[in-house]
C-alpha atoms as a PDB file:
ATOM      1  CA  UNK A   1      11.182   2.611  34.747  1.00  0.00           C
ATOM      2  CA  UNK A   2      12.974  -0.047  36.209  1.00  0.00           C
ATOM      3  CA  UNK A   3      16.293  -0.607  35.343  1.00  0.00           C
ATOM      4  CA  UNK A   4      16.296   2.796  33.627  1.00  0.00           C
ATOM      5  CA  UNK A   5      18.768   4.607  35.996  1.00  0.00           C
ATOM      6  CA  UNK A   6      21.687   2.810  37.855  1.00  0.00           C
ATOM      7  CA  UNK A   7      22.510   5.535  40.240  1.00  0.00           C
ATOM      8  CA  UNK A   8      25.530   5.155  42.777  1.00  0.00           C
ATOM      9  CA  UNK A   9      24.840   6.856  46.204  1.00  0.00           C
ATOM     10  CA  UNK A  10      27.703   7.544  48.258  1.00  0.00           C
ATOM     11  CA  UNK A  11      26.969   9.638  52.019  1.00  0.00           C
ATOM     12  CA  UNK A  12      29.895  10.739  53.764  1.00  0.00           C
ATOM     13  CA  UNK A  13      27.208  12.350  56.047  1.00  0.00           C
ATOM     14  CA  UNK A  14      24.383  11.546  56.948  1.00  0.00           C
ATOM     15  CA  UNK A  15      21.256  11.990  54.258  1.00  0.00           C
ATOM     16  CA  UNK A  16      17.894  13.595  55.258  1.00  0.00           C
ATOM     17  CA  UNK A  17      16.912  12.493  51.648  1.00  0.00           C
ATOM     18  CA  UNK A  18      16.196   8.702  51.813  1.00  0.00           C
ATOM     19  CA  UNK A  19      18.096   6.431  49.284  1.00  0.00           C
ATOM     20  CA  UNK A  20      14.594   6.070  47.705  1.00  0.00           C
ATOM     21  CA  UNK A  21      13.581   9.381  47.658  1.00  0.00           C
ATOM     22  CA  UNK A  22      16.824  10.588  45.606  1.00  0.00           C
ATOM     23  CA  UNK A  23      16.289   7.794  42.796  1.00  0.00           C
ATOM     24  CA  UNK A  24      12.659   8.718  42.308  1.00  0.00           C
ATOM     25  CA  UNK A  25      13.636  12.034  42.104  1.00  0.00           C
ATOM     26  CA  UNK A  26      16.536  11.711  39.622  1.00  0.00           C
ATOM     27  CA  UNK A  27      13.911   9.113  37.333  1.00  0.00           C
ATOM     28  CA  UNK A  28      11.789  11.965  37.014  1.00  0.00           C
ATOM     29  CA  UNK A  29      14.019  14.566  36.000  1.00  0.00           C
ATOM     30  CA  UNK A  30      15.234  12.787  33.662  1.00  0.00           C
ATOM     31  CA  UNK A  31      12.099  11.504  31.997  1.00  0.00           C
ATOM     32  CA  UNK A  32      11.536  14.969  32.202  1.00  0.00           C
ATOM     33  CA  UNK A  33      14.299  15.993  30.520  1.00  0.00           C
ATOM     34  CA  UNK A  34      13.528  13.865  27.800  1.00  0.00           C
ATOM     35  CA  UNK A  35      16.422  11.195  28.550  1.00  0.00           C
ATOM     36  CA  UNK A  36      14.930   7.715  27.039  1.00  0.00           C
ATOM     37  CA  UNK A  37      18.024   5.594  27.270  1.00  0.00           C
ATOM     38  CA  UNK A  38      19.289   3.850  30.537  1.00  0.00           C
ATOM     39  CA  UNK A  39      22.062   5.768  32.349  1.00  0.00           C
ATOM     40  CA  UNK A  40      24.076   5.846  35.083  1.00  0.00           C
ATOM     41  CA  UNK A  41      24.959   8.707  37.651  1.00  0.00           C
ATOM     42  CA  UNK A  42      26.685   8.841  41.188  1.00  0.00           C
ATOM     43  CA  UNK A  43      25.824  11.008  43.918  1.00  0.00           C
ATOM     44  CA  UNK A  44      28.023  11.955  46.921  1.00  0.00           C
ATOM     45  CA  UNK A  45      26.839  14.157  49.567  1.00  0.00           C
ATOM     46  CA  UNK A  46      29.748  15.237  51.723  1.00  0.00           C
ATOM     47  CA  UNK A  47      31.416  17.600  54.199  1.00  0.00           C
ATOM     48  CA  UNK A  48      32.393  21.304  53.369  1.00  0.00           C
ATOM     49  CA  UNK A  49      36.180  20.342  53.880  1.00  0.00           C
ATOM     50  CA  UNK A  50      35.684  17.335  51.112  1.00  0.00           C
ATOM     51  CA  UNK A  51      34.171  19.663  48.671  1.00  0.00           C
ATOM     52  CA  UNK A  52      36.461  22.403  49.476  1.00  0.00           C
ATOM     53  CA  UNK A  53      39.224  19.706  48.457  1.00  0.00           C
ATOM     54  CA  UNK A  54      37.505  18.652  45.301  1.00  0.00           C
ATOM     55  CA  UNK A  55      36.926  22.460  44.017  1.00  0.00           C
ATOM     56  CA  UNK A  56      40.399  23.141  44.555  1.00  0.00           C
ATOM     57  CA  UNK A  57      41.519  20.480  42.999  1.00  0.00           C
ATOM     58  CA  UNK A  58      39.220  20.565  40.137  1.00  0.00           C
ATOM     59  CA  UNK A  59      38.156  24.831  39.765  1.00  0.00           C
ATOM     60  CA  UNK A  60      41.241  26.278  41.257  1.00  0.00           C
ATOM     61  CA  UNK A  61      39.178  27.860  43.795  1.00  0.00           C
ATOM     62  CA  UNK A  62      40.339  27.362  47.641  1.00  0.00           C
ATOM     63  CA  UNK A  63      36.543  27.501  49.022  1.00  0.00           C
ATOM     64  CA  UNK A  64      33.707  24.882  49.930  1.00  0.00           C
ATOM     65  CA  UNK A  65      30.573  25.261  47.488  1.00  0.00           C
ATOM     66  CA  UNK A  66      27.703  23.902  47.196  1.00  0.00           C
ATOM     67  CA  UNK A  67      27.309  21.937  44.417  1.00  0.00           C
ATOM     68  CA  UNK A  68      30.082  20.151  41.896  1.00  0.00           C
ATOM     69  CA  UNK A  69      29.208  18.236  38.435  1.00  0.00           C
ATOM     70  CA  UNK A  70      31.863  15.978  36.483  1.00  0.00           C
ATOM     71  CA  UNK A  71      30.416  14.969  33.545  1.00  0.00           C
ATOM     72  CA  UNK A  72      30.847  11.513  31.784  1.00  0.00           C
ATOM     73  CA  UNK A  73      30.929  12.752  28.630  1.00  0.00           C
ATOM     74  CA  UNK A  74      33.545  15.766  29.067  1.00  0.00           C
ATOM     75  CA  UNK A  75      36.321  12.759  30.077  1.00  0.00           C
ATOM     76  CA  UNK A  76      35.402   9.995  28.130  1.00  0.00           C
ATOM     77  CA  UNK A  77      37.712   8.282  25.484  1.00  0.00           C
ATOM     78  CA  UNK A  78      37.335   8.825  22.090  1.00  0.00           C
ATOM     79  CA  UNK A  79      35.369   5.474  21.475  1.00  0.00           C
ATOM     80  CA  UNK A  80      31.223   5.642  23.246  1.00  0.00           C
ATOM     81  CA  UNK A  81      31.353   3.760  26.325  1.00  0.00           C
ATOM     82  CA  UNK A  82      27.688   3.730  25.586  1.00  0.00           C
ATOM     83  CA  UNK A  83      28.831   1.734  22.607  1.00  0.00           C
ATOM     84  CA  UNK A  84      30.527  -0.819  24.602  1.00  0.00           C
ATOM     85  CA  UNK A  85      28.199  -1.119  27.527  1.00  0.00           C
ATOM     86  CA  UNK A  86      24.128  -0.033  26.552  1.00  0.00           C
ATOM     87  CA  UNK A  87      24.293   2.895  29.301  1.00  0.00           C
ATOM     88  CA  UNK A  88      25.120   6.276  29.150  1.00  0.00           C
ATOM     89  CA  UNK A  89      27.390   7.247  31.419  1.00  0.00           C
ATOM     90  CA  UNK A  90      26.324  10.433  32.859  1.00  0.00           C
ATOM     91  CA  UNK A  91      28.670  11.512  35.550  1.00  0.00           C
ATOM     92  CA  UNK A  92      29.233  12.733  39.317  1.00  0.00           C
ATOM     93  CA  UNK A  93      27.697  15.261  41.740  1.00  0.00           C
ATOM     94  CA  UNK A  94      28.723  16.008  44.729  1.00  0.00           C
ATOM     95  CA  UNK A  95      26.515  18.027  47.205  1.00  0.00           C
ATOM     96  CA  UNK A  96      28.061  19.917  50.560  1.00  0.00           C
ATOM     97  CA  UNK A  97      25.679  18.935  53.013  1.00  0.00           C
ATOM     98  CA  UNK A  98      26.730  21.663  55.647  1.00  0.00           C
ATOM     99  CA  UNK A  99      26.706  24.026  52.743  1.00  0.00           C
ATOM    100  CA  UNK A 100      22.939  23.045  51.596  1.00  0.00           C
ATOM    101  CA  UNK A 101      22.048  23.301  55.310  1.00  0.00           C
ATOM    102  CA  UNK A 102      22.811  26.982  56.038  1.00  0.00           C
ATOM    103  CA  UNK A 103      21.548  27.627  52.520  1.00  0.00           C
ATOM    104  CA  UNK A 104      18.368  26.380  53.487  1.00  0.00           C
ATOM    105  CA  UNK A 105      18.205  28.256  56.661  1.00  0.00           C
ATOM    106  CA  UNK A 106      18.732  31.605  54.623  1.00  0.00           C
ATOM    107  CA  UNK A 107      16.279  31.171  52.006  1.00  0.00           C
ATOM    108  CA  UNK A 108      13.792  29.448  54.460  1.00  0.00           C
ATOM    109  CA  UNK A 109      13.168  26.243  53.437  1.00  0.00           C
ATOM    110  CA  UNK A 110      14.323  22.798  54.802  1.00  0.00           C
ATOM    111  CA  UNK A 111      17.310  20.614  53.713  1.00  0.00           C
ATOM    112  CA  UNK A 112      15.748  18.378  51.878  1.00  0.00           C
ATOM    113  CA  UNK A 113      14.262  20.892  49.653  1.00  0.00           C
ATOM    114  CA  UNK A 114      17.716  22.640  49.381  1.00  0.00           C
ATOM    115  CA  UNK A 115      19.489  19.247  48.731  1.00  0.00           C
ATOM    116  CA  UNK A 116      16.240  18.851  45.663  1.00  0.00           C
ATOM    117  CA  UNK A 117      17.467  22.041  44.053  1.00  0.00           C
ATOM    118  CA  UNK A 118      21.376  21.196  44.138  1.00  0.00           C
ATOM    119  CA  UNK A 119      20.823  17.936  43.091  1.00  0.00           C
ATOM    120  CA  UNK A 120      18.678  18.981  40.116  1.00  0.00           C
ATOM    121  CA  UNK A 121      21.276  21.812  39.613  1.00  0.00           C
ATOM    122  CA  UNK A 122      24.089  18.800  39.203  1.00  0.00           C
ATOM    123  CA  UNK A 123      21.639  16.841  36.937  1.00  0.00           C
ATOM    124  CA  UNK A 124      21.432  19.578  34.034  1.00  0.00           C
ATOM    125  CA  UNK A 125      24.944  20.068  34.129  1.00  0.00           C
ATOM    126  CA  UNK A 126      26.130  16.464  34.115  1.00  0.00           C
ATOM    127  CA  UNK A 127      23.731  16.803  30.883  1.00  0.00           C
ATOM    128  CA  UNK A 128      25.322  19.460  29.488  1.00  0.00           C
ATOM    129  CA  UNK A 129      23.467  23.128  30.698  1.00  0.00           C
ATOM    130  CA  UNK A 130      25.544  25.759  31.815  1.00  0.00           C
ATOM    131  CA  UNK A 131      25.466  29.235  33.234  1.00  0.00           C
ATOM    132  CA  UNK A 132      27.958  31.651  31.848  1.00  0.00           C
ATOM    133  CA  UNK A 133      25.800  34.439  31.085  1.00  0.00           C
ATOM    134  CA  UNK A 134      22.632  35.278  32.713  1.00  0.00           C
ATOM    135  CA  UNK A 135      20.141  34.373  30.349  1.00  0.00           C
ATOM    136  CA  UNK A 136      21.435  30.888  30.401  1.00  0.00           C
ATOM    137  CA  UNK A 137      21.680  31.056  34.354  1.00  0.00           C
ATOM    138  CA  UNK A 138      17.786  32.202  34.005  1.00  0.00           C
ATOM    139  CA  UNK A 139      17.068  29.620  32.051  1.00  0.00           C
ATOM    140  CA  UNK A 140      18.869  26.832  33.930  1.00  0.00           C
ATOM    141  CA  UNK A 141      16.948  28.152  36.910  1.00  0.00           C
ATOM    142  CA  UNK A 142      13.593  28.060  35.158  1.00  0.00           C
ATOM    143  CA  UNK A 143      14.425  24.512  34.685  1.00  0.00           C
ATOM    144  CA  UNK A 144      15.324  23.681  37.939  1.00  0.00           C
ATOM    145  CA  UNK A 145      12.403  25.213  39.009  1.00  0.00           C
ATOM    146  CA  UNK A 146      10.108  22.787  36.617  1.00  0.00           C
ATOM    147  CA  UNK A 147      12.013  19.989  38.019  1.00  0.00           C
ATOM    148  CA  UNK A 148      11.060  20.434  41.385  1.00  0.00           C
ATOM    149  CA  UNK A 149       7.500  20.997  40.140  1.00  0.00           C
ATOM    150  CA  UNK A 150       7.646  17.274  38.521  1.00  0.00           C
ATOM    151  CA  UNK A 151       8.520  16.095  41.902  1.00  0.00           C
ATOM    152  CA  UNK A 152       5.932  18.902  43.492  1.00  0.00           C
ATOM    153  CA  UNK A 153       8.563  21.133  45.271  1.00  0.00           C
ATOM    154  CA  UNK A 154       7.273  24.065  43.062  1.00  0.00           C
ATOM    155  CA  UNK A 155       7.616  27.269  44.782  1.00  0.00           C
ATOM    156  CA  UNK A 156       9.224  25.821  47.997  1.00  0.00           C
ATOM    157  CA  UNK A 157      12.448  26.511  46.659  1.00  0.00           C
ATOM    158  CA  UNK A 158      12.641  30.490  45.980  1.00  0.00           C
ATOM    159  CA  UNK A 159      16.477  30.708  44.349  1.00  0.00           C
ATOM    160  CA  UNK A 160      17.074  33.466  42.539  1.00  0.00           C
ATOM    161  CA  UNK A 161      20.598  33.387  41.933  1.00  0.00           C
ATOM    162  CA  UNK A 162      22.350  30.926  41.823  1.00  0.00           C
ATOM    163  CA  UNK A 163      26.727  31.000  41.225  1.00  0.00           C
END
């Protein structure tokens, strides 16, 4: 799958996920998801103050979480980038770090695990899933959850709920 996915890693903290690791990862899920056309995605993982910032900024709500997704295709012009350039743009997540961290420690499971989960949480929304009932929260969950099976996290992430 070379050259499939051009994804943009930015750590304003220090990973426990190695630059490798995360690209794997995200060429699965989306071969998973059924994506066949080459795309592009950015990753940030950051500080509880940065995110804090961003969800302010972007959510109106004055409080770190744990996970943000800006799609591509919700601020695009009118014309398809995709048109232009061969790639679909997909978007931005941004992962609190300190917030995955303490989330791990409650649900009892390491970071990297935790950061799996977020990340995969960002991926389905940067392709359009969202939660605002609870049988499309369950379902985005039972998604997640088949998404860390493809990269065989199954069952090592137990998230029941997620906001």
């Amino acid at each position: 799958m070379d050259g499939f996915l051009d994804l943009y890693l930015q750590f304003n903290i220090p990973s426990p996920v190695e630059e490798a690791t995360w690209r794997h990862w995200f060429e699965i899920w989306l071969k998973e998801l059924g994506v066949q056309e080459p795309c592009e995605l950015s990753l940030c993982l950051t500080s509880d103050e940065h995110i804090r910032q961003l969800n302010r900024e972007f959510r109106h709500l004055d409080e770190p979480t744990d996970v943000l997704a800006f799609a591509a295709q919700e601020m695009l012009a009118p014309f398809g980038i995709q048109d232009i350039t061969g790639v679909r743009l997909l978007g931005d997540i941004v992962i609190s770090v300190p917030t995955a961290r303490a989330q791990a420690k409650a649900q009892g499971h390491r970071l990297s695990q935790e950061l799996a989960w977020l990340g995969s949480h960002g991926l389905l929304h940067l392709l359009g899933w969202d939660h605002p009932d609870e049988l499309s929260l369950q379902r985005m969950l039972q998604q997640q959850r088949q998404l860390l099976a493809a990269i065989q996290l199954d069952g090592e992430v137990a998230h029941g709920q997620q906001p």
